[in-house]
PDB file of N, CA and C in Angstrom:
ATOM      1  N   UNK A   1       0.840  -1.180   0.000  1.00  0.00           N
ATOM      2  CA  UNK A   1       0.000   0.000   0.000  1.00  0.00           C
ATOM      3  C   UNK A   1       0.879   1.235   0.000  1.00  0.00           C
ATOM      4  N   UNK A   2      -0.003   2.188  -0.742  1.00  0.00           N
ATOM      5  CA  UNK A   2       0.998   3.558  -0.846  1.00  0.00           C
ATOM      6  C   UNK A   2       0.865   4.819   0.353  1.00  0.00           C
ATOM      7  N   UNK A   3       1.840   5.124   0.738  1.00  0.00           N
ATOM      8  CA  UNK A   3       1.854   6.322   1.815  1.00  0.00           C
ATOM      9  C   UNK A   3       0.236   7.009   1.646  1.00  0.00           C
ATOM     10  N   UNK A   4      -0.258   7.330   0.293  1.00  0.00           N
ATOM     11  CA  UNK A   4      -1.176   8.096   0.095  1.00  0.00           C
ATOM     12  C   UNK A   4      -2.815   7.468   0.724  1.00  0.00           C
ATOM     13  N   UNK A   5      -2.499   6.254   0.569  1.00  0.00           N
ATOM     14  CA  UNK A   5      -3.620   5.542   0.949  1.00  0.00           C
ATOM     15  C   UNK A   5      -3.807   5.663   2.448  1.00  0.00           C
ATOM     16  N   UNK A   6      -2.962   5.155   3.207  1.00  0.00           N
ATOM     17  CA  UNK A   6      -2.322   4.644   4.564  1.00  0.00           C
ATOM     18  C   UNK A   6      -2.701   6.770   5.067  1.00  0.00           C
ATOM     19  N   UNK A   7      -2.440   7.446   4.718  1.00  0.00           N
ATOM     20  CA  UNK A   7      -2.845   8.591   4.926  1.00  0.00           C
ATOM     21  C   UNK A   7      -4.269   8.828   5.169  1.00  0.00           C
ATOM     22  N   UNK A   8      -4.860   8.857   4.056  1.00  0.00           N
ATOM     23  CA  UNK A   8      -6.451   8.649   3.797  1.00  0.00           C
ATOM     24  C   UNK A   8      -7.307   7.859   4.984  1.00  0.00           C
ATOM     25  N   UNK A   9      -6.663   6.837   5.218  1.00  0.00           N
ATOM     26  CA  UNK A   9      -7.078   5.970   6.237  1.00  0.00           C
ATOM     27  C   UNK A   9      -6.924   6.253   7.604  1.00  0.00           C
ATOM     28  N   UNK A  10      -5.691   6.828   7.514  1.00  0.00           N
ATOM     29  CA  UNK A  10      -5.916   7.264   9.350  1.00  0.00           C
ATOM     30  C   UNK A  10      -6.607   8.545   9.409  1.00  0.00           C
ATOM     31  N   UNK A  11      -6.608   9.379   8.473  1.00  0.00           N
ATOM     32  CA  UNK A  11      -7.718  10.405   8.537  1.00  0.00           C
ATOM     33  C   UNK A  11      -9.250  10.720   8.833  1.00  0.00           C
ATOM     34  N   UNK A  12      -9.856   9.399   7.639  1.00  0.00           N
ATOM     35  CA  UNK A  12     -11.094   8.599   8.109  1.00  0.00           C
ATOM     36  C   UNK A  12     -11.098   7.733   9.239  1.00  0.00           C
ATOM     37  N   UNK A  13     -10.211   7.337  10.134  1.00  0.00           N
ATOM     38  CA  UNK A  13     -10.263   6.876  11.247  1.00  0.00           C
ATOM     39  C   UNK A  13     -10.446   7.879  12.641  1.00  0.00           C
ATOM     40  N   UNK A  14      -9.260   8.957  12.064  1.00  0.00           N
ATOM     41  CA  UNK A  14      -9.609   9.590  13.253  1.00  0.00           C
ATOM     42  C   UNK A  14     -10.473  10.373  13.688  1.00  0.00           C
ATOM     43  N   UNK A  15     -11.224  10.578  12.222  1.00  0.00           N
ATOM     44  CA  UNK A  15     -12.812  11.343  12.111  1.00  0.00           C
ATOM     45  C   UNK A  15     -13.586  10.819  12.560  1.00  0.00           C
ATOM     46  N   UNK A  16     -13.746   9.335  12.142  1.00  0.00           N
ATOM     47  CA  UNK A  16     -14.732   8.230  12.679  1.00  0.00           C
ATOM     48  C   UNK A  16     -14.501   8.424  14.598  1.00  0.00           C
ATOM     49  N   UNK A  17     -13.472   8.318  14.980  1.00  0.00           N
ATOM     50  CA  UNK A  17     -13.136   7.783  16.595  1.00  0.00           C
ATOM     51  C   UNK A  17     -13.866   9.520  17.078  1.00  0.00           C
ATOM     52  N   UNK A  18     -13.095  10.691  16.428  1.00  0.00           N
ATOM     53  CA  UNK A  18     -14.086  11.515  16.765  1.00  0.00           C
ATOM     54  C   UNK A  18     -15.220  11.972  16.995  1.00  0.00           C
ATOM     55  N   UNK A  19     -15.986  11.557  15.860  1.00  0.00           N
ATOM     56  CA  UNK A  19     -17.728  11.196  15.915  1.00  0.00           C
ATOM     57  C   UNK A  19     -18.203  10.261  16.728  1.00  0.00           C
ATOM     58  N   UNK A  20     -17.820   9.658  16.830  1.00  0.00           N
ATOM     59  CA  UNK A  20     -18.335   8.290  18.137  1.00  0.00           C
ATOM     60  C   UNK A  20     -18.217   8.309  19.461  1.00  0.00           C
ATOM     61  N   UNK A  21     -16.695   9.005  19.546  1.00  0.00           N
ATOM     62  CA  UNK A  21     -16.589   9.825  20.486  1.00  0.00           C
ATOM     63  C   UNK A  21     -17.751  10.482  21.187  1.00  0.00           C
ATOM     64  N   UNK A  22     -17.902  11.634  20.392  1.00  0.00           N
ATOM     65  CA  UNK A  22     -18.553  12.878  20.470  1.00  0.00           C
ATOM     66  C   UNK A  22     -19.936  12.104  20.534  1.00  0.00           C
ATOM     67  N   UNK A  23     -20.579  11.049  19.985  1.00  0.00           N
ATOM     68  CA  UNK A  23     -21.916  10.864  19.895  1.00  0.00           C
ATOM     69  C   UNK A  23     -21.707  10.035  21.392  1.00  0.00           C
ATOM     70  N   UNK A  24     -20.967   9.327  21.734  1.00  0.00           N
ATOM     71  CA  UNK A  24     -20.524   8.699  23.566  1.00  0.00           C
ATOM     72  C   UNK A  24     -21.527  10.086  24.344  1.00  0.00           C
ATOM     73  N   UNK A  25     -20.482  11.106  24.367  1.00  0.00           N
ATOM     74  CA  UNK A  25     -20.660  12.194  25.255  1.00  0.00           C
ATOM     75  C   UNK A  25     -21.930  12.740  25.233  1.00  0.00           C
ATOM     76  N   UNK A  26     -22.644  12.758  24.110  1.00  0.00           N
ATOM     77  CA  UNK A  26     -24.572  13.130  23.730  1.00  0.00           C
ATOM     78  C   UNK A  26     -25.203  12.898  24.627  1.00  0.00           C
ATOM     79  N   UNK A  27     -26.293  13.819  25.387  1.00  0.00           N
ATOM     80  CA  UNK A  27     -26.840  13.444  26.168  1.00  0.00           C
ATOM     81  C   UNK A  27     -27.690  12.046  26.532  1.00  0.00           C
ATOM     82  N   UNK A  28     -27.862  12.361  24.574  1.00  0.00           N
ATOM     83  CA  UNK A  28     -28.777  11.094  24.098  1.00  0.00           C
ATOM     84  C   UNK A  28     -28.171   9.589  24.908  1.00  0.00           C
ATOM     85  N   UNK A  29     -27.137   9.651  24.930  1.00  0.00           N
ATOM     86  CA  UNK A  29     -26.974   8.443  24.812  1.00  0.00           C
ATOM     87  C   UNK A  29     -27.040   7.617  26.395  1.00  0.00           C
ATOM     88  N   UNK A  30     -27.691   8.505  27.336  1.00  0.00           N
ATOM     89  CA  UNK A  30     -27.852   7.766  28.803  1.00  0.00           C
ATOM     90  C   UNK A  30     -29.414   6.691  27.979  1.00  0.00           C
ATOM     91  N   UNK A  31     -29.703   7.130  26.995  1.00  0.00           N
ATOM     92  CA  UNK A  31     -30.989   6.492  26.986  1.00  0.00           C
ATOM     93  C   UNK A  31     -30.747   4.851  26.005  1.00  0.00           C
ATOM     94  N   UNK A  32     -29.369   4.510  26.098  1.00  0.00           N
ATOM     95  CA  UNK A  32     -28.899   3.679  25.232  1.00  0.00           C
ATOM     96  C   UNK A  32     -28.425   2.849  26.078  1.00  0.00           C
ATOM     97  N   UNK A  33     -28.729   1.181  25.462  1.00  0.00           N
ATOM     98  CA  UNK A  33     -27.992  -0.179  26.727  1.00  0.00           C
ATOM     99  C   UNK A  33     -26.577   0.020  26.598  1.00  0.00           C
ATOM    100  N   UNK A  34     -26.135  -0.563  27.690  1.00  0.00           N
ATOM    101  CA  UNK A  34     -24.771  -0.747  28.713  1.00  0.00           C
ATOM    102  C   UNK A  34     -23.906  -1.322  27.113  1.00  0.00           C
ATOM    103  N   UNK A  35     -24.719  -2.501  26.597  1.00  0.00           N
ATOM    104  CA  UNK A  35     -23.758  -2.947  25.305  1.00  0.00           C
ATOM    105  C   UNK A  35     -23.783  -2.029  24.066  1.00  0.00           C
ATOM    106  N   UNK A  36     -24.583  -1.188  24.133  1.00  0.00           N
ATOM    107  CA  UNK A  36     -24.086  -0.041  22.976  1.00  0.00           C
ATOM    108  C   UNK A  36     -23.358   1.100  23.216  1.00  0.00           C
ATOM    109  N   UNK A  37     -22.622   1.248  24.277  1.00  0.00           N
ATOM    110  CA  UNK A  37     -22.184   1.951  25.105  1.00  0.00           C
ATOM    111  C   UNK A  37     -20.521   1.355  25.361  1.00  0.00           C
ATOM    112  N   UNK A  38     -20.689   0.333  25.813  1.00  0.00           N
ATOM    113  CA  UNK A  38     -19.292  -0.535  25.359  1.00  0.00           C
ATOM    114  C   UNK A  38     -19.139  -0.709  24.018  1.00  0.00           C
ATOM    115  N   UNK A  39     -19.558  -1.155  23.319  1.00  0.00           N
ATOM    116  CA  UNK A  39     -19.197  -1.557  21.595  1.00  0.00           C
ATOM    117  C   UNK A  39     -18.787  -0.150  21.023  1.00  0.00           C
ATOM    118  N   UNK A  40     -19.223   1.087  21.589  1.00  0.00           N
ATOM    119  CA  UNK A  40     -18.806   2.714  21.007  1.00  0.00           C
ATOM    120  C   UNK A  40     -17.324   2.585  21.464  1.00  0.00           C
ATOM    121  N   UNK A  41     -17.646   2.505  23.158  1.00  0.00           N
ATOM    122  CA  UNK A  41     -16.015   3.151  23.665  1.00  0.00           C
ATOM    123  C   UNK A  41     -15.045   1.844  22.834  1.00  0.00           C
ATOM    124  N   UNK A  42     -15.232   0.764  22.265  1.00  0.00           N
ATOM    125  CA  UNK A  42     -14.452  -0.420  22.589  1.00  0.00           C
ATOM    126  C   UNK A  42     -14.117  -0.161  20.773  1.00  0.00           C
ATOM    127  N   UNK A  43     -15.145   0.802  19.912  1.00  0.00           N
ATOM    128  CA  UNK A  43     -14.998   0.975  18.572  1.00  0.00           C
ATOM    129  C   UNK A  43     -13.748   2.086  18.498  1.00  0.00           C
ATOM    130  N   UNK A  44     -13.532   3.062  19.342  1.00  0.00           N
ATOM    131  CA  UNK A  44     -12.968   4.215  19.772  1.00  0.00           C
ATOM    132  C   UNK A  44     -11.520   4.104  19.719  1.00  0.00           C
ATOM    133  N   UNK A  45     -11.767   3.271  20.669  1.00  0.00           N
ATOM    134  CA  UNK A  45     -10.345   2.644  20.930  1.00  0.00           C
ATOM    135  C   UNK A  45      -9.549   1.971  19.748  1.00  0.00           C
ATOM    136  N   UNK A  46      -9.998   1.156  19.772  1.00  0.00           N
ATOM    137  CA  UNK A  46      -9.774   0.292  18.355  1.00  0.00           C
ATOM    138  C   UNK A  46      -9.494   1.566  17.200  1.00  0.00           C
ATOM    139  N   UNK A  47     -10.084   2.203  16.647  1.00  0.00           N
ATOM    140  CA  UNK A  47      -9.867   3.342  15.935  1.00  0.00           C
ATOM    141  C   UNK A  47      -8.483   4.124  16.083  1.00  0.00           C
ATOM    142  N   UNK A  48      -8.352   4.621  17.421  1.00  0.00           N
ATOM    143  CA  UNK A  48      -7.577   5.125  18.403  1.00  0.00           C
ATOM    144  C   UNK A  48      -6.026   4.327  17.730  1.00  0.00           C
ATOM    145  N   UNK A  49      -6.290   3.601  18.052  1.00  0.00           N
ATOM    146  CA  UNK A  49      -5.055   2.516  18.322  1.00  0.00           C
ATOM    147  C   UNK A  49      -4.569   2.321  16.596  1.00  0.00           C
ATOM    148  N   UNK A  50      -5.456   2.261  15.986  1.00  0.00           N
ATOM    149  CA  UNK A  50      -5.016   2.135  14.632  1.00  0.00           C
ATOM    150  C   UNK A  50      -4.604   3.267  13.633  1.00  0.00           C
ATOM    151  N   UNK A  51      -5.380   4.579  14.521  1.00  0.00           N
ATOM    152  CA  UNK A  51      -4.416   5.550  14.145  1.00  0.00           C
ATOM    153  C   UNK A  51      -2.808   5.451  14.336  1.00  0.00           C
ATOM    154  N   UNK A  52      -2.744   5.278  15.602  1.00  0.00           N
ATOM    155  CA  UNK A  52      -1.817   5.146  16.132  1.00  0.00           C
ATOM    156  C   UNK A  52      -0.575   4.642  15.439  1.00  0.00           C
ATOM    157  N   UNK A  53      -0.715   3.428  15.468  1.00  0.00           N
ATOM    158  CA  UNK A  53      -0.052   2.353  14.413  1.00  0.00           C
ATOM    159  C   UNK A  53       0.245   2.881  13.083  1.00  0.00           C
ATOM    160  N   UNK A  54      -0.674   3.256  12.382  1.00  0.00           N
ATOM    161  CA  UNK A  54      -0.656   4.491  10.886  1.00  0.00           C
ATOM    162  C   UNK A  54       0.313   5.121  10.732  1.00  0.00           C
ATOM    163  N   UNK A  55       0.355   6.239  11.895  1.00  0.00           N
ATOM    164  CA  UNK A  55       1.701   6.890  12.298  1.00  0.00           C
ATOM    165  C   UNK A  55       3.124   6.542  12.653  1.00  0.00           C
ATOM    166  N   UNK A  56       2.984   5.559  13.447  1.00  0.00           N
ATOM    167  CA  UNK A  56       4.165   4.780  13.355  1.00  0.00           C
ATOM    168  C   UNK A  56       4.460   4.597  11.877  1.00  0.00           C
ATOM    169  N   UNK A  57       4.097   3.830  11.164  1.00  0.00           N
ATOM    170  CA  UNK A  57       4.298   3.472   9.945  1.00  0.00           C
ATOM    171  C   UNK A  57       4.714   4.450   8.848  1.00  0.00           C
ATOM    172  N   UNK A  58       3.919   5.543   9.286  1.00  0.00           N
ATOM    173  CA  UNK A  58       3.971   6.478   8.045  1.00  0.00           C
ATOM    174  C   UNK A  58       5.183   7.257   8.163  1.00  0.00           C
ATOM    175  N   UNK A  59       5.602   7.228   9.702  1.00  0.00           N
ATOM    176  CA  UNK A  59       6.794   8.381  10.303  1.00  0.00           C
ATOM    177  C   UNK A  59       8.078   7.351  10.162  1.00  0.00           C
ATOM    178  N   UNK A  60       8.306   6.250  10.512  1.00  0.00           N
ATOM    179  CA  UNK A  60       8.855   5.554  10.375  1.00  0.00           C
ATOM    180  C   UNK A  60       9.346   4.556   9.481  1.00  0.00           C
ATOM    181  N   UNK A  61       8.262   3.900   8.678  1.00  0.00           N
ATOM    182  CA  UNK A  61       8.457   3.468   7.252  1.00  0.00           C
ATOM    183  C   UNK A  61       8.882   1.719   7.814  1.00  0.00           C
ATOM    184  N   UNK A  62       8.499   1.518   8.823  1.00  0.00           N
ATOM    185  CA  UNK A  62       8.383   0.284   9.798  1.00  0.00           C
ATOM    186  C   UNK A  62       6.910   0.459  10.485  1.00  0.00           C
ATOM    187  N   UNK A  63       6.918  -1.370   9.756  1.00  0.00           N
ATOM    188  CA  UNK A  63       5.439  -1.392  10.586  1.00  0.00           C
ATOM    189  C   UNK A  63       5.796  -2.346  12.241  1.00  0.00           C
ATOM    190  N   UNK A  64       4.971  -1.695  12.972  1.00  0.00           N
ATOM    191  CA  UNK A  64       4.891  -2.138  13.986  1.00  0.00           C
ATOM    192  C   UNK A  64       4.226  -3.674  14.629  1.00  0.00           C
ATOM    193  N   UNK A  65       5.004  -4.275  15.247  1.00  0.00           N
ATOM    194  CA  UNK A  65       4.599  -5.928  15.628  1.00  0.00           C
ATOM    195  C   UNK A  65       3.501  -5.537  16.627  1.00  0.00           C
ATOM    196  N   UNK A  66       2.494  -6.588  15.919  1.00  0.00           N
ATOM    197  CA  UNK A  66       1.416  -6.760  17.204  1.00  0.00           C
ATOM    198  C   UNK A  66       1.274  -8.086  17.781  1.00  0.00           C
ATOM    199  N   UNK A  67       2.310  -8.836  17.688  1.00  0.00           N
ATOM    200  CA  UNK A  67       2.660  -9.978  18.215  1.00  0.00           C
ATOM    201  C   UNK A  67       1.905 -10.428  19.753  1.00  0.00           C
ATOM    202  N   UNK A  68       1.895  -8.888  20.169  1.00  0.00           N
ATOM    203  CA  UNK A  68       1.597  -9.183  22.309  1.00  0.00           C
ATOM    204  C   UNK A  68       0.070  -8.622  21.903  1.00  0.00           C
ATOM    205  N   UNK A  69      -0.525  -7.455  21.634  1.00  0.00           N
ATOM    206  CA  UNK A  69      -1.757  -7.262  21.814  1.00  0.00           C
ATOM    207  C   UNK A  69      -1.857  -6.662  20.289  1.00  0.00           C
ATOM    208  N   UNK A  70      -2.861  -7.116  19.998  1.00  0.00           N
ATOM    209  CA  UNK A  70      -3.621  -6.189  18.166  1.00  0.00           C
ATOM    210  C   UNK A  70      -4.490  -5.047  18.941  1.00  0.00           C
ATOM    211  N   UNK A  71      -4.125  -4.120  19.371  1.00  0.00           N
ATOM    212  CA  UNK A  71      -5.241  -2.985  19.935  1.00  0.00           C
ATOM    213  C   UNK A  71      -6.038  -3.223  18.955  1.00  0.00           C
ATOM    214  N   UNK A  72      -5.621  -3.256  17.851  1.00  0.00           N
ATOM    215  CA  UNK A  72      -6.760  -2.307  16.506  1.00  0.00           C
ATOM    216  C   UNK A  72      -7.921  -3.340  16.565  1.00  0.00           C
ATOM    217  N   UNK A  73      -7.478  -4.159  17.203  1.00  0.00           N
ATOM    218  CA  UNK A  73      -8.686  -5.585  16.991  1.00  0.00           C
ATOM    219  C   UNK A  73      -9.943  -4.965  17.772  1.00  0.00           C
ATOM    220  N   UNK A  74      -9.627  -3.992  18.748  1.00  0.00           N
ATOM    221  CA  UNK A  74     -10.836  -3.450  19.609  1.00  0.00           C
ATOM    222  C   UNK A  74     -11.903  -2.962  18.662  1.00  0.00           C
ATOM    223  N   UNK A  75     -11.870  -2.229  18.265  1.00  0.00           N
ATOM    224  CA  UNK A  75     -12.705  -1.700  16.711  1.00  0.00           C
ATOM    225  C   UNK A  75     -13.833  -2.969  16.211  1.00  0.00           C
ATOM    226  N   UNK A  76     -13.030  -4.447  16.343  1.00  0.00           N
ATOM    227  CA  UNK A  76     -14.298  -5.632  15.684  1.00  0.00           C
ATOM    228  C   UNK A  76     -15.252  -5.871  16.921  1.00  0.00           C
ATOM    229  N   UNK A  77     -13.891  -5.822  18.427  1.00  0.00           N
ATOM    230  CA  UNK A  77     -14.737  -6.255  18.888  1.00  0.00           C
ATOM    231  C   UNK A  77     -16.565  -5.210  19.477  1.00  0.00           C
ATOM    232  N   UNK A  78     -15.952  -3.987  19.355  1.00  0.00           N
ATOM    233  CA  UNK A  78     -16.950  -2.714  19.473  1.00  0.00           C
ATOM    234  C   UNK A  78     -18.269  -3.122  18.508  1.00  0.00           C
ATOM    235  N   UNK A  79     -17.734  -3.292  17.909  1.00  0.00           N
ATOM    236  CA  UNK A  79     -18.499  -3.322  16.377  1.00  0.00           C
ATOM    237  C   UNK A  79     -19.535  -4.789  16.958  1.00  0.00           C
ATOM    238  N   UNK A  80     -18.754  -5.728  17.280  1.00  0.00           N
ATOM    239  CA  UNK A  80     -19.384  -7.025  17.630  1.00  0.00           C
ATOM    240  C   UNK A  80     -20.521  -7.076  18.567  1.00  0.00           C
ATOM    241  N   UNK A  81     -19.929  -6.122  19.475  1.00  0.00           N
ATOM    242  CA  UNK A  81     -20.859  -5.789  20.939  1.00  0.00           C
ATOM    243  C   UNK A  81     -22.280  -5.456  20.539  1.00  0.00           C
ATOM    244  N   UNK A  82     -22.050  -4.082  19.550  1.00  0.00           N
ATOM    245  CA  UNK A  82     -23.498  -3.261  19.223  1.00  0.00           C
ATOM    246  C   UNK A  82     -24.324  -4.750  18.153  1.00  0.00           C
ATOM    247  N   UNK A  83     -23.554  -5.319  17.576  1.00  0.00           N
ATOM    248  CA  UNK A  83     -23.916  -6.060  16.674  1.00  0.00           C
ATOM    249  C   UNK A  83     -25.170  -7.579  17.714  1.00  0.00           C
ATOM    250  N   UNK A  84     -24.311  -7.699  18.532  1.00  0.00           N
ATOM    251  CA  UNK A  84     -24.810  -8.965  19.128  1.00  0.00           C
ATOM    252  C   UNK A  84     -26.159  -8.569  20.000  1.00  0.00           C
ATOM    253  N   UNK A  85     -25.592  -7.214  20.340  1.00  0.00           N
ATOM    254  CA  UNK A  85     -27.030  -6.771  21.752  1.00  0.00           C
ATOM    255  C   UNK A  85     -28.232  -6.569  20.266  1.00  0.00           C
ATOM    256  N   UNK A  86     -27.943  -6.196  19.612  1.00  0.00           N
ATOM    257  CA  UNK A  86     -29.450  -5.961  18.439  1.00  0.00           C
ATOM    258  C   UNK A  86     -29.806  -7.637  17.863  1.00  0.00           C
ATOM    259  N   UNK A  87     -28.927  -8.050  17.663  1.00  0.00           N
ATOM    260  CA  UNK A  87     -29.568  -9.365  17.214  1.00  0.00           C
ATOM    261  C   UNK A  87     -29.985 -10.205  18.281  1.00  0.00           C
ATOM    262  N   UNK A  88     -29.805  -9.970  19.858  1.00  0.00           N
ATOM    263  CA  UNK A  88     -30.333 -10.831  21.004  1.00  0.00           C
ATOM    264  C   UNK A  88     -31.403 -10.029  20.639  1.00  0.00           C
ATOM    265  N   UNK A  89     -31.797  -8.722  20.611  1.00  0.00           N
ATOM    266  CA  UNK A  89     -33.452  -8.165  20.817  1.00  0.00           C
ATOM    267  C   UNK A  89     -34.406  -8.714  19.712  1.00  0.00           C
ATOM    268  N   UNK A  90     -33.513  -8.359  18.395  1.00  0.00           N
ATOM    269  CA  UNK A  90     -34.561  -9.178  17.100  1.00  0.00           C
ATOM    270  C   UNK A  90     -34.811 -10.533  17.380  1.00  0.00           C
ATOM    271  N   UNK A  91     -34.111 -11.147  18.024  1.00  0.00           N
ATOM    272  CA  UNK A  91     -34.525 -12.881  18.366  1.00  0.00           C
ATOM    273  C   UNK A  91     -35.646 -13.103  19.861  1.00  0.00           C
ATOM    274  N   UNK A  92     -35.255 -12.154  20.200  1.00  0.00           N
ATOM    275  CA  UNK A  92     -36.280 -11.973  21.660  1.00  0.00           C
ATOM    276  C   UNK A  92     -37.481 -11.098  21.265  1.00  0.00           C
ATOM    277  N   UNK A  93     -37.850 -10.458  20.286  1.00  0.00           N
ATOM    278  CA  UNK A  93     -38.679 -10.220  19.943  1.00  0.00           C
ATOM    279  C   UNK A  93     -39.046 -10.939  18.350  1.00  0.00           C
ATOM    280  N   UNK A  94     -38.786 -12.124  18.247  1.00  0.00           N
ATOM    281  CA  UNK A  94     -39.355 -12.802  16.899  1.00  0.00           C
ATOM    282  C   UNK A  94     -39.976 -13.756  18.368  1.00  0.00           C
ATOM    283  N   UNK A  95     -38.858 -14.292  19.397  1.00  0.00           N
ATOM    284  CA  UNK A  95     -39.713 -15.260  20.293  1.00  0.00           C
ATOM    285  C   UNK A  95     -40.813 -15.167  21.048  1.00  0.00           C
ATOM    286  N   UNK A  96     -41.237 -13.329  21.234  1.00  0.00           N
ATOM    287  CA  UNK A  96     -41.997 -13.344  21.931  1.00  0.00           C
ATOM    288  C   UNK A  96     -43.232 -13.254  20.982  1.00  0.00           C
ATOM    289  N   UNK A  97     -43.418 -12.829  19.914  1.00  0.00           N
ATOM    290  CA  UNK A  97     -44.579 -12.833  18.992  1.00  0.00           C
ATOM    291  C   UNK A  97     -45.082 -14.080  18.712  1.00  0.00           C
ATOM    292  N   UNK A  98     -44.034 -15.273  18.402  1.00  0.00           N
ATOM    293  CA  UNK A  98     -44.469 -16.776  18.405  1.00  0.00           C
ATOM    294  C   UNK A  98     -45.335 -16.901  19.529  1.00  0.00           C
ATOM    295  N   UNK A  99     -44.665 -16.815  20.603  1.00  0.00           N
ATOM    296  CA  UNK A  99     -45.506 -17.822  22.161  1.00  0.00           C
ATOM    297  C   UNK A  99     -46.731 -16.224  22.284  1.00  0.00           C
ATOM    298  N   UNK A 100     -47.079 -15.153  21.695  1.00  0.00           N
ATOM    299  CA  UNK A 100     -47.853 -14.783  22.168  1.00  0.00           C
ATOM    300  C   UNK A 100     -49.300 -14.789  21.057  1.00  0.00           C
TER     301      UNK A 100
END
């Protein structure tokens, strides 16, 4: 991949971690479950971290070992969190329309 790309990308990342951020802090969001709330901060991070890494790379021209921890992996698992709490409700509400 070219510097130009790898640029582009941590840019849209750190916009993204900003907005999610910023939508965390919304008042709105006391009115949101505990797992959409983790899957944001846990998307953030992950974002965070892969900026991170970007920079290394881009300043350095060495990519960095994630041999001990993949931070950037936080980002799937964020993503996974919001993903799983909506599909427990669509299944808890397909089960409750059956038995009712």
């Amino acid at each position: 991949m070219n510097a130009t790309l790898f640029i582009a990308l941590t840019i849209v990342d750190s916009v993204t971690a900003l907005i999610l951020f910023a939508g965390f802090l919304s008042d709105r969001m006391r009115l949101f479950p505990v797992w959409h709330k983790l899957g944001l901060l846990l998307a953030v991070a992950g974002l965070l971290s892969q900026v991170f890494r970007n920079l290394i790379y881009l300043t350095t021209g060495v990519s960095p070992s994630d041999s001990d921890t993949p931070m950037w992996a936080l980002k799937d698992l964020g993503i996974d969190c919001i993903g799983i709490y909506y599909f427990s409700i669509a299944m808890k509400r397909r089960y409750e329309t059956r038995t009712n």
